[in-house]
N, C-alpha and C. Protein backbone atom coordinates (compact mmCIF):
# COMPACT_ATOMS: atom_id res chain seq x y z
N UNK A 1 -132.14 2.26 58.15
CA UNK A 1 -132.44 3.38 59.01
C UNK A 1 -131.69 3.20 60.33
N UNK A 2 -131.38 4.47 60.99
CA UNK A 2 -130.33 4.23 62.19
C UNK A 2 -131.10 4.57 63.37
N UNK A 3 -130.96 3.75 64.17
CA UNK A 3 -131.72 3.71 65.52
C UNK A 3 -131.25 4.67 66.19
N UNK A 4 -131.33 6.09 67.08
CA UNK A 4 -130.89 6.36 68.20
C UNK A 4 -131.65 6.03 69.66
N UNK A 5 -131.07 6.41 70.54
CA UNK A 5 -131.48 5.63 72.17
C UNK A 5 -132.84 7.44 72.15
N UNK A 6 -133.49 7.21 73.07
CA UNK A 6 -134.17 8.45 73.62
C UNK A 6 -133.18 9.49 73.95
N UNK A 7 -132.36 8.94 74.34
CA UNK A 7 -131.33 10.33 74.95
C UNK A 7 -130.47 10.95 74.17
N UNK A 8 -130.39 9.94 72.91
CA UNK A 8 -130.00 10.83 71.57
C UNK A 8 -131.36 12.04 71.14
N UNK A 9 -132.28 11.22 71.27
CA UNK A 9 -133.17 12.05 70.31
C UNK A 9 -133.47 13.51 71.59
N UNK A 10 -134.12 12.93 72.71
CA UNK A 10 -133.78 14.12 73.36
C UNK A 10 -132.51 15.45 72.88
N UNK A 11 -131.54 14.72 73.09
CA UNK A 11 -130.21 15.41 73.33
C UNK A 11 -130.31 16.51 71.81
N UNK A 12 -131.06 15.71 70.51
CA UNK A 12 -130.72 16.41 69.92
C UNK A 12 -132.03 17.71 69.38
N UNK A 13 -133.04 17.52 70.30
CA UNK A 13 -134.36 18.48 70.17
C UNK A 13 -133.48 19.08 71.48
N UNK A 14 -133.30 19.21 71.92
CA UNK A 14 -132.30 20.31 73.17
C UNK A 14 -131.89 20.98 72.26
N UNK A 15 -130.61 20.36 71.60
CA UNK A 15 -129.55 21.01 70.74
C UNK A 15 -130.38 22.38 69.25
N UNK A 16 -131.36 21.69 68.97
CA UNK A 16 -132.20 21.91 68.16
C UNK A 16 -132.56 23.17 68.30
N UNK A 17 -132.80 23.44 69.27
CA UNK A 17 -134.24 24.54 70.43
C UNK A 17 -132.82 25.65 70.84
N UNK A 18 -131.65 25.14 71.02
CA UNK A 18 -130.41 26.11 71.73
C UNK A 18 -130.01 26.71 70.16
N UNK A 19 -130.00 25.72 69.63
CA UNK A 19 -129.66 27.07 67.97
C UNK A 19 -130.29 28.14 67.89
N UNK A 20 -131.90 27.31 67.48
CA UNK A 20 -132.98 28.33 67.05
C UNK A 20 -132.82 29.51 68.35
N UNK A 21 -132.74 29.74 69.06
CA UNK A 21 -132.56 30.52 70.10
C UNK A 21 -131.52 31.28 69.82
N UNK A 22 -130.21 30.59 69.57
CA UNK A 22 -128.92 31.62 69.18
C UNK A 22 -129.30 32.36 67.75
N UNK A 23 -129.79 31.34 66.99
CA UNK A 23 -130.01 32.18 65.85
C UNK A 23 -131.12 33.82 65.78
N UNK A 24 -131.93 33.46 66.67
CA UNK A 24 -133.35 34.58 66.82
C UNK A 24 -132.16 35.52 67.90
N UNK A 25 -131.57 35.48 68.74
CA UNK A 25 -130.70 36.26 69.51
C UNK A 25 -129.52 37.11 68.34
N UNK A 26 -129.37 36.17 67.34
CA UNK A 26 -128.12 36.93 66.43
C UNK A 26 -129.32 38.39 65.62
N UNK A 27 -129.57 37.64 64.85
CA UNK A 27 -130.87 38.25 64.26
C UNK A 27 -131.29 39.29 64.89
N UNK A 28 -131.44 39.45 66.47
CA UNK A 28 -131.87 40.75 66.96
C UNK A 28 -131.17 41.62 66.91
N UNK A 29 -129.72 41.04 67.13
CA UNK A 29 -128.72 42.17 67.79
C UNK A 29 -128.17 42.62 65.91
N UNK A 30 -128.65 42.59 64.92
CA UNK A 30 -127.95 42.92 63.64
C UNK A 30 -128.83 43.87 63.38
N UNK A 31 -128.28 44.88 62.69
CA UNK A 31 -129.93 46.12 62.20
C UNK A 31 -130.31 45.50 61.44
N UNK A 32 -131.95 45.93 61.23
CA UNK A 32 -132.94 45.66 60.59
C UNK A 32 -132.63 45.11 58.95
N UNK A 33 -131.91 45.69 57.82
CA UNK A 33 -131.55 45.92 56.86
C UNK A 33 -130.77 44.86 56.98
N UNK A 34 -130.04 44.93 57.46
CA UNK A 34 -128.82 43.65 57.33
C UNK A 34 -129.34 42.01 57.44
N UNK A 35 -130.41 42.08 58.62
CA UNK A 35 -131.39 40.87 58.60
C UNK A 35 -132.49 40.75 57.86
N UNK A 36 -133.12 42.06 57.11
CA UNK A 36 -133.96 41.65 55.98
C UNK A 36 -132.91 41.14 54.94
N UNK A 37 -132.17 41.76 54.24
CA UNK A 37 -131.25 41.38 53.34
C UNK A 37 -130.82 39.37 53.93
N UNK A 38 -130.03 39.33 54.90
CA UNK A 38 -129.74 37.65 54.80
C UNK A 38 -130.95 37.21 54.64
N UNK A 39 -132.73 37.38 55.26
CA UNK A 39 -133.66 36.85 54.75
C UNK A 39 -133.79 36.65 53.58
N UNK A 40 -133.54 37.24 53.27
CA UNK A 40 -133.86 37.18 51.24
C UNK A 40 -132.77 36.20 50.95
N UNK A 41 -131.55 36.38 51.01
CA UNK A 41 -130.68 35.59 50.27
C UNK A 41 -130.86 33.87 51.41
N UNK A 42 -131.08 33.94 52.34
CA UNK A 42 -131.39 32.58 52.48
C UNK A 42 -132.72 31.86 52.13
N UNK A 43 -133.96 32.24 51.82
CA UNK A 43 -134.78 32.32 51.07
C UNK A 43 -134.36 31.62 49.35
N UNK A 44 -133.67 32.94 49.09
CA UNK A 44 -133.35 32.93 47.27
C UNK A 44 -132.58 31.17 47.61
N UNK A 45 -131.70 31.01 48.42
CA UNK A 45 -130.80 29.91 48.35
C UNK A 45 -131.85 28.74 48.61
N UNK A 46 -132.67 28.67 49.54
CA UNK A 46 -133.71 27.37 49.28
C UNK A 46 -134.51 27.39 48.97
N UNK A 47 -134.73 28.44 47.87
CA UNK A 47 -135.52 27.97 46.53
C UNK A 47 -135.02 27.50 45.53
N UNK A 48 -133.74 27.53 45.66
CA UNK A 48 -132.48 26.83 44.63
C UNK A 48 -132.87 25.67 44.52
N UNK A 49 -132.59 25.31 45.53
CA UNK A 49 -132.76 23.42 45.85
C UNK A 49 -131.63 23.23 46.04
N UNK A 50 -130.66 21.82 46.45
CA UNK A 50 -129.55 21.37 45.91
C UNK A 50 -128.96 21.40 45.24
N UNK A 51 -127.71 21.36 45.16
CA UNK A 51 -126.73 21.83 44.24
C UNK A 51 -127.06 20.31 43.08
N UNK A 52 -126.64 20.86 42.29
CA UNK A 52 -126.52 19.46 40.99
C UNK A 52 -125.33 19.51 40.86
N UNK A 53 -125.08 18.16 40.69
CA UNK A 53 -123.61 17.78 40.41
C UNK A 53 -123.61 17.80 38.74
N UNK A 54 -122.32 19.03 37.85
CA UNK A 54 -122.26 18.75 36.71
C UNK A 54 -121.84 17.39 35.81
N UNK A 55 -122.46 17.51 35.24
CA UNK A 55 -121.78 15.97 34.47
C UNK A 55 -120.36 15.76 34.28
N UNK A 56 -119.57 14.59 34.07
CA UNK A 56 -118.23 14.30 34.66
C UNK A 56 -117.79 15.08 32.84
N UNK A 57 -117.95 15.01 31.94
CA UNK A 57 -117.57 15.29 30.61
C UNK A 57 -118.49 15.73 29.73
N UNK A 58 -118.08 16.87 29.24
CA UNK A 58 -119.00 17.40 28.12
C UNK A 58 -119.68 16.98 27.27
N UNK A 59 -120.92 16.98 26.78
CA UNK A 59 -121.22 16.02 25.38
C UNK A 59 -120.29 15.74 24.28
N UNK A 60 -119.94 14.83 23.68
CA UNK A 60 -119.30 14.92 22.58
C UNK A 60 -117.70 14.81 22.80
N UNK A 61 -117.30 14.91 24.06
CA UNK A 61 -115.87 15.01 24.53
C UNK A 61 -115.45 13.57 24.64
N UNK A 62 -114.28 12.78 23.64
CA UNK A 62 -113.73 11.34 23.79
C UNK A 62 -113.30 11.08 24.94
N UNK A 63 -113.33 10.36 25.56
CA UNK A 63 -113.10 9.83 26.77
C UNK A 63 -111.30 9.65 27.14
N UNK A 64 -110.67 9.92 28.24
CA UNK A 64 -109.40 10.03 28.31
C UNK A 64 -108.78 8.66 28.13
N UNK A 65 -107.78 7.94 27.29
CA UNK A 65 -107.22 7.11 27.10
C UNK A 65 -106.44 6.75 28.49
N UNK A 66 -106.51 5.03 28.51
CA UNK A 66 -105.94 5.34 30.04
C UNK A 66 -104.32 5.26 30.34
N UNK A 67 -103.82 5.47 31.43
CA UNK A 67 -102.08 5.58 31.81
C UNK A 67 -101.40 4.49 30.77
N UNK A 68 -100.45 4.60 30.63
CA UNK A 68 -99.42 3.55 30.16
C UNK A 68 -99.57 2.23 31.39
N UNK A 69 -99.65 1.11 30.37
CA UNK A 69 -99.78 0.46 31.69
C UNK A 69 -101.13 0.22 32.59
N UNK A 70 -101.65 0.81 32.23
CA UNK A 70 -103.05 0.42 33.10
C UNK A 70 -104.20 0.10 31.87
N UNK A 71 -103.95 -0.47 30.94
CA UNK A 71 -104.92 -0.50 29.90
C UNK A 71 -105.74 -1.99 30.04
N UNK A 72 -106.84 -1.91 30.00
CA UNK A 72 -108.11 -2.52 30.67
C UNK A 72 -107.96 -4.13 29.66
N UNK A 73 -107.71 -4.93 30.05
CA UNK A 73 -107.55 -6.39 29.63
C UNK A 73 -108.31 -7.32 28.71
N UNK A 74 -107.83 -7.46 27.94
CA UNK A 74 -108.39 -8.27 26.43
C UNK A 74 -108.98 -9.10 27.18
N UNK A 75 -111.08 -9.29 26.27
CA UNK A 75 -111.91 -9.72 27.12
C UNK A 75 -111.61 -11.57 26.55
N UNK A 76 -111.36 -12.81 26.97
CA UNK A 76 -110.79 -13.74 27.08
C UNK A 76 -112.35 -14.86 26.22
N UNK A 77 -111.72 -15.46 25.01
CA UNK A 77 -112.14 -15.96 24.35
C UNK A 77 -112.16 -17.64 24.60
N UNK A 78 -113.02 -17.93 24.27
CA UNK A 78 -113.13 -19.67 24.86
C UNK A 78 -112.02 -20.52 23.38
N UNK A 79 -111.41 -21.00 23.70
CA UNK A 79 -110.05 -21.55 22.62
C UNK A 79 -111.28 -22.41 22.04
N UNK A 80 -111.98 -23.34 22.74
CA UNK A 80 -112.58 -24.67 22.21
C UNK A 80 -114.20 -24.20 22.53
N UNK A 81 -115.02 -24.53 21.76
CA UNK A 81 -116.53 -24.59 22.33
C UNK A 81 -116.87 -25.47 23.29
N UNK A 82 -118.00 -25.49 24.47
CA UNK A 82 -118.05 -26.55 25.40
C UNK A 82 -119.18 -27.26 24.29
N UNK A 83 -118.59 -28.55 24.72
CA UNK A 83 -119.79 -29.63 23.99
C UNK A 83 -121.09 -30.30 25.18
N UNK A 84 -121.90 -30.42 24.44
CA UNK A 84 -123.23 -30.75 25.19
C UNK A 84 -123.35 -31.98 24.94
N UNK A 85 -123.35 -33.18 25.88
CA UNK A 85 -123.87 -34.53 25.95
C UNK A 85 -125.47 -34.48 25.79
């Protein structure tokens, strides 16, 4: 977890309070219709939730063979067994 000083956290409930303010100021000055409408669609959008990240490859799709040259290294076999005293 990241520490800030008081004057971060201040600084950023200031910052906080000057949005919400610009935002309720935008909102007034737009007609009615135009700000019910973005209500809804910002609404519809966080009831979405987060985006999901799709899976990297389809089910069933073989996996890409790799570059010439970059092919992943024969896993290294013991020549002799270790012996146990």
């Amino acid at each position: 977890m990241t520490k800030h000083s008081k004057f971060e956290r201040e600084q950023r409930a200031v910052e906080t309070q000057r949005v919400a303010e610009i935002e309720r100021a935008w909102l007034d000055a737009i007609p009615a219709p135009v700000a019910a409408a973005y209500a809804r669609s910002v609404q519809a959008a966080r009831e979405r939730g987060p985006w999901v990240r799709p899976p990297d490859m389809a089910p069933g799709t073989p996996p890409r063979p790799p570059r010439p040259g970059r092919e992943p290294k024969a896993k290294k076999e013991d020549a002799q067994p270790r012996r146990r005293y």
